[in-house]
N, C-alpha and C. Protein backbone atom coordinates (compact mmCIF):
# COMPACT_ATOMS: atom_id res chain seq x y z
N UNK A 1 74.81 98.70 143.70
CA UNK A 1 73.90 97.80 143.02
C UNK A 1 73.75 96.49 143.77
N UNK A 2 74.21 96.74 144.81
CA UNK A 2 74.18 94.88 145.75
C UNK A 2 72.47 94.68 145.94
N UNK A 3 71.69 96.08 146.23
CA UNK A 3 70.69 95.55 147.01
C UNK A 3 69.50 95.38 146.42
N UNK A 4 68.51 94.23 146.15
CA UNK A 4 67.84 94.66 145.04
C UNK A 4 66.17 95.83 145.47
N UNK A 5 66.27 96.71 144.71
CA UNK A 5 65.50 97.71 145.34
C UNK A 5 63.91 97.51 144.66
N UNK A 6 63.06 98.02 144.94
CA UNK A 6 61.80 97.73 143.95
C UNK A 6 62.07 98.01 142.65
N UNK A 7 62.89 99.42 142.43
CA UNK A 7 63.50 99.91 140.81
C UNK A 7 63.77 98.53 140.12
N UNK A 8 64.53 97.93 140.64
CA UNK A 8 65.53 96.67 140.38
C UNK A 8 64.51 95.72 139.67
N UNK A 9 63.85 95.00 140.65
CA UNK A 9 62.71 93.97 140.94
C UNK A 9 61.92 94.61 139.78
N UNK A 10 61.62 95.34 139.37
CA UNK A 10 60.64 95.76 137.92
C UNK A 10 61.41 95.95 136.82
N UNK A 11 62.46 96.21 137.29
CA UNK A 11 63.20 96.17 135.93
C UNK A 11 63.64 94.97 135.56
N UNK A 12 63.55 94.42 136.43
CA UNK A 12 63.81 92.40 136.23
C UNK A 12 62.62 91.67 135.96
N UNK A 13 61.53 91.97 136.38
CA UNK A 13 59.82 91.46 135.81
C UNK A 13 60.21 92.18 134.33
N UNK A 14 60.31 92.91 134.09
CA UNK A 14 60.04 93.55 132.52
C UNK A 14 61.06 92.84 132.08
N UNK A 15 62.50 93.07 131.85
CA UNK A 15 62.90 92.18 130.85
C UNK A 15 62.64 90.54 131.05
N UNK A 16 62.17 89.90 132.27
CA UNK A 16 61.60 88.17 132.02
C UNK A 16 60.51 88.38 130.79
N UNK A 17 59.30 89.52 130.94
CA UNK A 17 58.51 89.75 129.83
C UNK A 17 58.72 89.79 129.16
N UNK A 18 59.78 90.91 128.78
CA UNK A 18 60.60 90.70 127.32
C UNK A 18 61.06 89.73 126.70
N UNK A 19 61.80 88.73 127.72
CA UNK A 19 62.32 87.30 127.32
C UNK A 19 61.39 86.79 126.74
N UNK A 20 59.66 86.72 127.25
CA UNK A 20 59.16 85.63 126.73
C UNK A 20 58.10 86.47 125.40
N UNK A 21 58.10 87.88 125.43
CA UNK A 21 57.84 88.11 123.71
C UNK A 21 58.93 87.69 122.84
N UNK A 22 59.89 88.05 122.82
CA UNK A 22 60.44 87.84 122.06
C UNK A 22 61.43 86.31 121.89
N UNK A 23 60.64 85.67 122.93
CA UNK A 23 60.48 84.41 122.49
C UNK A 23 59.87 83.69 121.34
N UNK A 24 58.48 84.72 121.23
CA UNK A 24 57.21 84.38 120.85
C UNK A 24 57.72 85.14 118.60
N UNK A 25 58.44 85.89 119.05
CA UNK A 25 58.98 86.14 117.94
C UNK A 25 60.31 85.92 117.76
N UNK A 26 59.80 84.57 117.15
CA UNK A 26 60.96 83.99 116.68
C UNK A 26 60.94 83.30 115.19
N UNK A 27 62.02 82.72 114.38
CA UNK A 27 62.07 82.79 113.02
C UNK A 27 62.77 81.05 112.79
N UNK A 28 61.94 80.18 112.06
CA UNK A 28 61.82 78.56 112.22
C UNK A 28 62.59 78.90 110.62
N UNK A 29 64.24 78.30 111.03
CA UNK A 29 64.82 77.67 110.01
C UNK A 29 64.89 76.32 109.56
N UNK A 30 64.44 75.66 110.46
CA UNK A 30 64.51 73.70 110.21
C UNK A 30 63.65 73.26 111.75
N UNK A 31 63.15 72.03 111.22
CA UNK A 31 62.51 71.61 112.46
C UNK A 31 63.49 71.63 113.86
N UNK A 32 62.98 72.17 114.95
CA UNK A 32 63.31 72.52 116.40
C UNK A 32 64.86 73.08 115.98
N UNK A 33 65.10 74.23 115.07
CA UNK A 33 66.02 75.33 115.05
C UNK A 33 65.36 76.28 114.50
N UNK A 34 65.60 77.24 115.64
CA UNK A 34 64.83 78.53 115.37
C UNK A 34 65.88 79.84 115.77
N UNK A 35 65.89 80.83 115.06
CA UNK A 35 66.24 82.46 115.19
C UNK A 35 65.87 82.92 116.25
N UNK A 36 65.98 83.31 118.00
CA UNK A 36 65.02 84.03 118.45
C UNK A 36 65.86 84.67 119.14
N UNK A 37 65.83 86.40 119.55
CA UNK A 37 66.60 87.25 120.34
C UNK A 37 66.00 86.96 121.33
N UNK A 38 65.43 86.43 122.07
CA UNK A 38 65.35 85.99 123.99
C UNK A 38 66.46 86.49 124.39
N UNK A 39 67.51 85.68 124.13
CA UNK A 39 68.67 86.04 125.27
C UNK A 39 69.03 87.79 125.21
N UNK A 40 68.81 88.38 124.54
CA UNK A 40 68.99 89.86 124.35
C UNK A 40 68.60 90.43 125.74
N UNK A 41 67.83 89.61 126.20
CA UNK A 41 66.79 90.52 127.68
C UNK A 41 67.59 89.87 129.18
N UNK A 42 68.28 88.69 128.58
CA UNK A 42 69.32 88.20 129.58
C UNK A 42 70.98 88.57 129.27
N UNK A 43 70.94 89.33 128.27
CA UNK A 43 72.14 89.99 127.95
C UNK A 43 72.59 91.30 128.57
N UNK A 44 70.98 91.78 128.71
CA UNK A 44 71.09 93.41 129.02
C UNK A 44 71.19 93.06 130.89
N UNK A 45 70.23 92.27 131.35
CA UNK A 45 70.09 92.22 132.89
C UNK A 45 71.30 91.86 133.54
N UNK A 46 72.34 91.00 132.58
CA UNK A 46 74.01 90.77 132.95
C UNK A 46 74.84 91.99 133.20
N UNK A 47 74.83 92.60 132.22
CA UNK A 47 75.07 93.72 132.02
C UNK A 47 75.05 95.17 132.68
N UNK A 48 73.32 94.99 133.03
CA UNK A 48 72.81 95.95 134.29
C UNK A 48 73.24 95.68 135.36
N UNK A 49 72.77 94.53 135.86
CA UNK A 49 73.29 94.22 137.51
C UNK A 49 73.38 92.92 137.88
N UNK A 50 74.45 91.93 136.97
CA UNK A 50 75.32 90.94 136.87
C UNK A 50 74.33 89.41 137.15
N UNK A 51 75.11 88.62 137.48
CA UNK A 51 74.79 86.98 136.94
C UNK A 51 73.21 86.90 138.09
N UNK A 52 73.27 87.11 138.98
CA UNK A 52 71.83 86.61 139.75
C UNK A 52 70.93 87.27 139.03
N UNK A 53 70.74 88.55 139.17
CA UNK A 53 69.58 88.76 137.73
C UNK A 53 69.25 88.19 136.89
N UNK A 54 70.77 87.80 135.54
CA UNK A 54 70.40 87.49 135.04
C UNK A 54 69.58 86.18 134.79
N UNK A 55 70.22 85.27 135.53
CA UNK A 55 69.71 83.92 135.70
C UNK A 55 68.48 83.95 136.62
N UNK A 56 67.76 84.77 137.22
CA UNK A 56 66.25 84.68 137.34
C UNK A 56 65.89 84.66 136.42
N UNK A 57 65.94 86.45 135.46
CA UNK A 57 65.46 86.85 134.22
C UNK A 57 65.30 85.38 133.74
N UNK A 58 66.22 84.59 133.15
CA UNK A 58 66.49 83.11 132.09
C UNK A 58 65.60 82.40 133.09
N UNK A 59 65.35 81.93 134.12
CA UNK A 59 64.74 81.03 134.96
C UNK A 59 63.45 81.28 134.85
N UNK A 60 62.35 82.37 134.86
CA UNK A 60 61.61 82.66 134.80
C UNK A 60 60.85 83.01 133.55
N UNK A 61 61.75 83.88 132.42
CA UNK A 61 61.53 83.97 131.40
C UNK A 61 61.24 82.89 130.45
N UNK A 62 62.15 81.52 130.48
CA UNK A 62 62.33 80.03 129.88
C UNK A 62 61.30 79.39 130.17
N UNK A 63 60.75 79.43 131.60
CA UNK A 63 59.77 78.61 132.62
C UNK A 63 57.96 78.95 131.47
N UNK A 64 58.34 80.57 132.07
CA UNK A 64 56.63 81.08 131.11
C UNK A 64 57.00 80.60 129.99
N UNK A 65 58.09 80.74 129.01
CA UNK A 65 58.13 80.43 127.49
C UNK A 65 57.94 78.23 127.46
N UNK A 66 58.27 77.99 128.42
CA UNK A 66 58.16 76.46 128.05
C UNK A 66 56.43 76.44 128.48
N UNK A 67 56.12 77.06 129.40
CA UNK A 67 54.65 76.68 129.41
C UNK A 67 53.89 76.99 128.68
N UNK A 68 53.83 78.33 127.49
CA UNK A 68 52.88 78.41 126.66
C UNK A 68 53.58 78.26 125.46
N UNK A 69 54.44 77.15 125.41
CA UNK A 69 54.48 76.31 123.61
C UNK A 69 53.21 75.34 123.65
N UNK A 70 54.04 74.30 122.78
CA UNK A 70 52.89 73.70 122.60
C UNK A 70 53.90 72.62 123.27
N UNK A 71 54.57 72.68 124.09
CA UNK A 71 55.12 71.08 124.97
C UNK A 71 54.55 71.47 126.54
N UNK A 72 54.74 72.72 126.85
CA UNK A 72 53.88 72.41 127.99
C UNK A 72 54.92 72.18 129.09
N UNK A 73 54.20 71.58 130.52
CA UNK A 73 55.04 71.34 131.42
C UNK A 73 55.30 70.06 131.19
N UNK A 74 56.40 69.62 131.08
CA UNK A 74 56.47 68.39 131.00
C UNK A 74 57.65 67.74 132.05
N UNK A 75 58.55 66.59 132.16
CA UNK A 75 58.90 65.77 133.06
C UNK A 75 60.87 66.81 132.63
N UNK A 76 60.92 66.51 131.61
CA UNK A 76 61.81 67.57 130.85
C UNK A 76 62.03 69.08 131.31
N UNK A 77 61.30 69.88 131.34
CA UNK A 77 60.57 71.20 131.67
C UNK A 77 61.84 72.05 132.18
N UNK A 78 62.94 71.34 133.23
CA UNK A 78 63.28 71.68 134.01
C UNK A 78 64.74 71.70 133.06
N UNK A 79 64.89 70.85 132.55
CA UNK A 79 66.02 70.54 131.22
C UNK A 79 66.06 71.57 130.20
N UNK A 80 65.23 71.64 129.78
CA UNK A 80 65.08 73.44 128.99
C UNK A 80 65.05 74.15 129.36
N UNK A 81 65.20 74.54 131.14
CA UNK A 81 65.62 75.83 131.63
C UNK A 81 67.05 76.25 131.98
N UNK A 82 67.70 75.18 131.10
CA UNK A 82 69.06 75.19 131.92
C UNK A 82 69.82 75.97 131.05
N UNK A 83 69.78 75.66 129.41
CA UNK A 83 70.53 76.81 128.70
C UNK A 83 70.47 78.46 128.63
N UNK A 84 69.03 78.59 128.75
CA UNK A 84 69.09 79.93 128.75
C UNK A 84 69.97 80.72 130.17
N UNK A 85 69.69 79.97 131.13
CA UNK A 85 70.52 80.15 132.11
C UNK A 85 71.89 80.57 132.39
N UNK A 86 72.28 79.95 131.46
CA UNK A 86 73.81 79.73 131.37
C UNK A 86 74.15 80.36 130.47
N UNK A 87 73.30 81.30 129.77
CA UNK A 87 73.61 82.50 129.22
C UNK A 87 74.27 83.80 130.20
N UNK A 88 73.07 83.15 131.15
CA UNK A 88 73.10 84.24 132.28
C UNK A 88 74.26 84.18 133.42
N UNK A 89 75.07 83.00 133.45
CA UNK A 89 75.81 82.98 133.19
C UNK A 89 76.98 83.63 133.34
N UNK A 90 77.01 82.84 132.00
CA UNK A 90 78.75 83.43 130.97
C UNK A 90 78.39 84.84 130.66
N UNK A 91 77.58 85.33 130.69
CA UNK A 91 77.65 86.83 130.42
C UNK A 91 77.87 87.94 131.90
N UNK A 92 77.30 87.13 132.55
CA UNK A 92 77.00 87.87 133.96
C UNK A 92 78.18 87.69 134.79
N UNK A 93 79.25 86.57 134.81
CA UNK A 93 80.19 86.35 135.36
C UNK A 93 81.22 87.45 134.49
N UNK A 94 81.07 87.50 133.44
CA UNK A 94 82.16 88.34 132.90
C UNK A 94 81.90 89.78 133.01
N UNK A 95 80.63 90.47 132.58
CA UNK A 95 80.10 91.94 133.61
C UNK A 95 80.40 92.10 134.70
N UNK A 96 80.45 90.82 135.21
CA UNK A 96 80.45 91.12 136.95
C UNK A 96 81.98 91.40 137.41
N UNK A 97 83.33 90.79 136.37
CA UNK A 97 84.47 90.70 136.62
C UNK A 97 85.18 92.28 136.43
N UNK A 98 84.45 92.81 135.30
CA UNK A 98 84.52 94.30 134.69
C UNK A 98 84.03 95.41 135.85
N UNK A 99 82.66 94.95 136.22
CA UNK A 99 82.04 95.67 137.32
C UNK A 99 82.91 96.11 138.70
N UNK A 100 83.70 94.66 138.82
CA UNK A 100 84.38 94.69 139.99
C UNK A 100 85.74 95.72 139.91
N UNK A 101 86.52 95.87 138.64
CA UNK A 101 86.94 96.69 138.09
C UNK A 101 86.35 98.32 137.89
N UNK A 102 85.19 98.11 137.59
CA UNK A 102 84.70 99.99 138.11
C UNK A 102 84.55 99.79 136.50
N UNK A 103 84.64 99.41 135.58
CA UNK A 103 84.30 99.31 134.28
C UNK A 103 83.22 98.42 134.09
N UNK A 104 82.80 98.65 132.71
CA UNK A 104 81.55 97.95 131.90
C UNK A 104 81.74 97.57 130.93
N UNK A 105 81.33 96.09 130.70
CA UNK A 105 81.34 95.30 129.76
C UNK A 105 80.90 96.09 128.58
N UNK A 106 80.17 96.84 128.12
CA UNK A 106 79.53 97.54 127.04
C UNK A 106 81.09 98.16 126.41
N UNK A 107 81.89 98.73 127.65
CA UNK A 107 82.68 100.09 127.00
C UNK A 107 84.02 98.74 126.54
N UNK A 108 83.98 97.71 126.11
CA UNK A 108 84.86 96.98 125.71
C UNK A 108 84.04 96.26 124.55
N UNK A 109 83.85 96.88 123.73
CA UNK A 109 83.33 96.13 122.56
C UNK A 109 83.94 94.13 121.96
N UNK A 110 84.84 94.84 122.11
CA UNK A 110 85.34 92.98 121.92
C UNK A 110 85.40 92.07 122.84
N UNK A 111 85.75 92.42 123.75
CA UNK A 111 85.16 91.62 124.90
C UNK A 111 83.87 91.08 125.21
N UNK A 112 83.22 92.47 124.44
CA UNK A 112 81.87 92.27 125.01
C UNK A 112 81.32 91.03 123.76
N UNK A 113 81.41 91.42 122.42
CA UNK A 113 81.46 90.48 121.64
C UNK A 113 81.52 89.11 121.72
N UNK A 114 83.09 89.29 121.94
CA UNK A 114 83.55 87.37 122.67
C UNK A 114 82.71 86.47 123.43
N UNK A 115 81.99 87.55 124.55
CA UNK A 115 81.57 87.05 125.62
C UNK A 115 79.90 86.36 125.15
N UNK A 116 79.62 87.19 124.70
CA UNK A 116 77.81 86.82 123.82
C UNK A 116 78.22 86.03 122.74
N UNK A 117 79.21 85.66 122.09
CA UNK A 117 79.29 84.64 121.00
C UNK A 117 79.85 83.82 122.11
N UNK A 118 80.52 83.23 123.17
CA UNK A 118 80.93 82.40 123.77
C UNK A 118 79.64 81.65 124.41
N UNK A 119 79.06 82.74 124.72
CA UNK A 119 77.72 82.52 125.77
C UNK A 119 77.08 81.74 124.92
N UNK A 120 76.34 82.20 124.03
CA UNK A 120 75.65 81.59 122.03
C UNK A 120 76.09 80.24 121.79
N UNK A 121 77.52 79.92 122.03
CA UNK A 121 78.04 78.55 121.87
C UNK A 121 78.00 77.60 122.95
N UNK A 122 77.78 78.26 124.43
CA UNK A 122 77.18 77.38 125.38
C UNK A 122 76.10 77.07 125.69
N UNK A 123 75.15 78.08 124.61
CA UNK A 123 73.71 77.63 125.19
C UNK A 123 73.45 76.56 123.88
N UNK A 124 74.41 76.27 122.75
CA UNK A 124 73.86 75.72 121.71
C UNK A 124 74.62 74.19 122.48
N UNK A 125 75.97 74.12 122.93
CA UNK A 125 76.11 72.97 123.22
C UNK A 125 74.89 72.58 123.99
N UNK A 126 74.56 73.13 125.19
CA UNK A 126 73.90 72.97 126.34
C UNK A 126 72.43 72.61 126.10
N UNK A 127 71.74 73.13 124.65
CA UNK A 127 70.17 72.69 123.66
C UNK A 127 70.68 71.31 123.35
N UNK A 128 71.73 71.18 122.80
CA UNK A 128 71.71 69.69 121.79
C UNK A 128 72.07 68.79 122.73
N UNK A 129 72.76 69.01 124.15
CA UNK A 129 72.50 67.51 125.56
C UNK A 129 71.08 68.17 125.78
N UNK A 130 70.74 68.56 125.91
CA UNK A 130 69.02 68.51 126.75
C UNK A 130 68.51 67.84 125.52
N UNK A 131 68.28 68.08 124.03
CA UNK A 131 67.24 67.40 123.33
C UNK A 131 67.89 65.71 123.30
N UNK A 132 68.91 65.76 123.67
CA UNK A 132 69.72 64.38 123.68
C UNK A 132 68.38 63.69 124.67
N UNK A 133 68.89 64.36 125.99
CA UNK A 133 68.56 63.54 126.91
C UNK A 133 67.19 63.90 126.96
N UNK A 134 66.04 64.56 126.67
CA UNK A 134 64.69 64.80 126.56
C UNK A 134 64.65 63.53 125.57
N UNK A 135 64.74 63.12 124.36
CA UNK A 135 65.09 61.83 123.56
C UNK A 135 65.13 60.78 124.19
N UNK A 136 65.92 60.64 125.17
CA UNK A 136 66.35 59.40 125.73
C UNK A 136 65.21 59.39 127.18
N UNK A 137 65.13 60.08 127.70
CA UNK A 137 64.27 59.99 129.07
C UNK A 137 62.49 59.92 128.19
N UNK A 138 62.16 60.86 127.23
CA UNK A 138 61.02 60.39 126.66
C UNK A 138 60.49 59.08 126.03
N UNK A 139 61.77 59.25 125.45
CA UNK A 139 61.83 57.84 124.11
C UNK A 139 61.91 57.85 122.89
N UNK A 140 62.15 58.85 122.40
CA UNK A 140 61.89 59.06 121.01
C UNK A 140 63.43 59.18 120.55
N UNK A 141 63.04 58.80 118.97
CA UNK A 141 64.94 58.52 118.40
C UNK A 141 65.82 60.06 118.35
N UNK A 142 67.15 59.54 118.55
CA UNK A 142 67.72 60.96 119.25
C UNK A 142 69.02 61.08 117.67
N UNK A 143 68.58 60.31 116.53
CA UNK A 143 70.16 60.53 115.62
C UNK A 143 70.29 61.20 115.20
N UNK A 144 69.12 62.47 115.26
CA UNK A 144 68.79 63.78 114.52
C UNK A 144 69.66 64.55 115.34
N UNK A 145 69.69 64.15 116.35
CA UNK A 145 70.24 65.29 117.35
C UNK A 145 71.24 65.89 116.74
N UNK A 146 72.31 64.85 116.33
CA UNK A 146 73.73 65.13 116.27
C UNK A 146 73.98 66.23 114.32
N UNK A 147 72.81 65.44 113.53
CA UNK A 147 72.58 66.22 112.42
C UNK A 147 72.52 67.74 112.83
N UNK A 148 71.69 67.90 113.90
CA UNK A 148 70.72 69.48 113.64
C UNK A 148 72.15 70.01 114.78
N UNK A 149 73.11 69.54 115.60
CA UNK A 149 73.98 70.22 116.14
C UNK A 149 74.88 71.77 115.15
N UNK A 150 75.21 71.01 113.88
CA UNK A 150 75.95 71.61 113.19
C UNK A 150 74.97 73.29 113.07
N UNK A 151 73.63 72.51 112.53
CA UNK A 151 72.84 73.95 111.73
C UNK A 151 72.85 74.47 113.36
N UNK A 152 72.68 74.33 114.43
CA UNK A 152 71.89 75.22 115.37
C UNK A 152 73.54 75.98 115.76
N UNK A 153 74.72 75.45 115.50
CA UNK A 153 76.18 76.15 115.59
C UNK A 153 76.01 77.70 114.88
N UNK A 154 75.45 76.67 114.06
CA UNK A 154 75.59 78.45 112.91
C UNK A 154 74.42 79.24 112.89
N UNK A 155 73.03 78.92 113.44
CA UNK A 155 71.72 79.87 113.69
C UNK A 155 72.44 80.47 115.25
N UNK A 156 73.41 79.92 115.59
CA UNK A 156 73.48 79.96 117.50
C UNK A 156 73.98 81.95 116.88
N UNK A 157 75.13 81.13 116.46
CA UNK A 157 76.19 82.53 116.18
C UNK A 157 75.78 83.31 115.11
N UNK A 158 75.18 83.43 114.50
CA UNK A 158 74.21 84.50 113.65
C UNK A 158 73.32 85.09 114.44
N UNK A 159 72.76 84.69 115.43
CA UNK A 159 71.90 85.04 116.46
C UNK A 159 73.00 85.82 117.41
N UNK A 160 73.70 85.66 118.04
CA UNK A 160 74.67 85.91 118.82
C UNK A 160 75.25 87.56 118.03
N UNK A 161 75.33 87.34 116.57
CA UNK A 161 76.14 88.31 116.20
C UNK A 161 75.04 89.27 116.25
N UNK A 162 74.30 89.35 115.72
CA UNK A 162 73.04 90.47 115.34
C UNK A 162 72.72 91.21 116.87
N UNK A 163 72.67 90.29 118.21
CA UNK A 163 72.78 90.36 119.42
C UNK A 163 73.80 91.47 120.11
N UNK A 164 74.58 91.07 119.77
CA UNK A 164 76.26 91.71 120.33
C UNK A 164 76.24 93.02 119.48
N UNK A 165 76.05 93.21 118.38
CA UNK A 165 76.10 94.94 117.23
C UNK A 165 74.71 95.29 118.05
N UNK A 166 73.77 95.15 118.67
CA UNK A 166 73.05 95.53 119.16
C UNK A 166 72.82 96.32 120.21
N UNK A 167 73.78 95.31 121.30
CA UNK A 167 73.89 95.54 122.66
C UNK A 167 74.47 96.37 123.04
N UNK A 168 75.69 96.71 122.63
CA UNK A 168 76.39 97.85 123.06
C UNK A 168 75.93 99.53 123.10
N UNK A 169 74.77 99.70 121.76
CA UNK A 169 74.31 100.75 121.65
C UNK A 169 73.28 100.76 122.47
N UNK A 170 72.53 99.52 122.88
CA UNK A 170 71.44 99.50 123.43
C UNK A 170 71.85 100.12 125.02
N UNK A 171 73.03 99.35 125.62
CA UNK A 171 73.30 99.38 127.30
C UNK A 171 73.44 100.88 127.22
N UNK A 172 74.40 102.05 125.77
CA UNK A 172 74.82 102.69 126.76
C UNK A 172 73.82 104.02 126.64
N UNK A 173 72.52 103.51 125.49
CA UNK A 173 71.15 104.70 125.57
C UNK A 173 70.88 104.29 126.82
N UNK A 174 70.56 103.03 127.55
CA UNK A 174 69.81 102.87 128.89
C UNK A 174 70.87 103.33 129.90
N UNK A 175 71.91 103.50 130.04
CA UNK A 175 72.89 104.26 130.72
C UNK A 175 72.75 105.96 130.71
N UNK A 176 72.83 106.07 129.17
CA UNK A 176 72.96 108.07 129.27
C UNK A 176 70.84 108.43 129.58
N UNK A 177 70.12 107.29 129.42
CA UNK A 177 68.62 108.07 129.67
C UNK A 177 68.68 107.56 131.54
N UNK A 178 69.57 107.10 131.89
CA UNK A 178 69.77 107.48 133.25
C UNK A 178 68.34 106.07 133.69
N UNK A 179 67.74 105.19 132.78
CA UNK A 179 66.97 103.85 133.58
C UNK A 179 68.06 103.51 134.15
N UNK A 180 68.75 103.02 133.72
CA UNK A 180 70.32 102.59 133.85
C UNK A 180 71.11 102.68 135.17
N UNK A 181 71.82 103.11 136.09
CA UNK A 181 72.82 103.96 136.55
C UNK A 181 73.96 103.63 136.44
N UNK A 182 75.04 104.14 136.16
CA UNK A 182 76.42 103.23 136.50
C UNK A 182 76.47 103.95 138.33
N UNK A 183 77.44 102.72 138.22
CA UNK A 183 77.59 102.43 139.54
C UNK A 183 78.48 103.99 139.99
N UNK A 184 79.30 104.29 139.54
CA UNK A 184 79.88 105.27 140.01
C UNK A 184 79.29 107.03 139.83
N UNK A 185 78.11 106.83 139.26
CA UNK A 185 77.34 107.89 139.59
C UNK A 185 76.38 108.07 140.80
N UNK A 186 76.36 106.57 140.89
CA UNK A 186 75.63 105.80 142.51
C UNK A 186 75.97 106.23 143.20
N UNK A 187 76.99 106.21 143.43
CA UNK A 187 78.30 106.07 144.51
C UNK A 187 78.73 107.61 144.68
N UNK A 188 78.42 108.58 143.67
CA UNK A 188 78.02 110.12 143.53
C UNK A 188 77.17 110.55 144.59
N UNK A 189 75.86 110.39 143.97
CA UNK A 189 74.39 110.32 144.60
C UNK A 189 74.61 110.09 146.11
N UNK A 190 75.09 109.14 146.51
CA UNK A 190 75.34 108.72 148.09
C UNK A 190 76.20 109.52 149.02
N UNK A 191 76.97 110.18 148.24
CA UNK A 191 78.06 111.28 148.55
C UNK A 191 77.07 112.60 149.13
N UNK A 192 76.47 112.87 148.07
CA UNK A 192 76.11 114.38 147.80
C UNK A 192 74.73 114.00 149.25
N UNK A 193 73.89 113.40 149.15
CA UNK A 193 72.87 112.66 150.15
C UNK A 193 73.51 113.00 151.39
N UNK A 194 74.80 112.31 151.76
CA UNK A 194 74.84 112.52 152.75
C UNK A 194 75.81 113.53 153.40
């Protein structure tokens, strides 16, 4: 999986797409806290073929989703691409540690768990300094910030959980329908080839 092949490269355009539908469906509990499975499409690309994926997927996916809200490109722009990122991440560094092991994050359910609620809690710290400092570099009063920290703790990890009971069934249908490959069926394939 080192090399990225065209397979790869489309399977990485499709889930950035994915990132930014299901951006687009998302669920407004309080002003600027919202429900949205995005990271699900930077969960799976960690997963598939570890942290550089994923953090395009988040880089690209965040980029289209900040340009067709209603904020636009703005001076900020670059500040709201940083959490989803760092999804990509804490999830992708820890796939990648499993990977290196010849195992998969999927076939460790609690781990895998930990790792997407850990991730969930760094992208929520990592929202409430960006709206800090989007506040302070724009101008506008920032005392809300520290109010809406608490609620977006608990939309973070409700989001996170619904995420994680998800994922595991999800990686290992895209594994047994063979989009997927594990690596050591790869590593099969290359055998028998040559």
């Amino acid at each position: 999986m080192g090399k990225f092949s065209v397979r790869r490269i489309c399977i990485d355009g499709m889930l950035a797409a994915i990132y930014c539908v299901l951006s687009v469906a998302s669920f407004t509990i309080a002003p600027n806290v919202q429900i949205t499975f995005a990271g699900l499409a930077i969960i799976v690309a960690a997963m598939c073929f570890g942290t550089v994926d994923a953090v395009f997927i988040a880089f690209i996916g965040a980029f289209i989703s900040q340009l067709r809200s209603s904020y636009g490109l703005t001076i900020t722009t670059p500040l709201w691409m940083i959490p989803p990122m760092l999804r990509g991440v804490v999830v992708g560094v820890v796939a990648d540690i499993y990977r290196h092991h010849k195992q998969y994050l999927e076939d460790h359910p609690i781990a895998s768990s930990i790792t997407i609620l850990g991730a969930a809690l760094t992208v929520t710290l990592a929202n409430t300094l960006v709206m800090y400092l989007d506040a302070v570099i724009i101008g506008y009063t920032y005392t809300w910030v520290l109010v809406q920290f608490f609620i977006r703790i608990g939309v973070g990890l409700l989001e996170a959980t619904i995420i994680a009971i998800v994922t595991i069934p999800l990686m290992k249908a895209l594994r047994k329908s063979g989009l997927i490959e594990r690596a050591k069926d790869q590593a099969e394939k290359v055998k028998e080839q040559q």
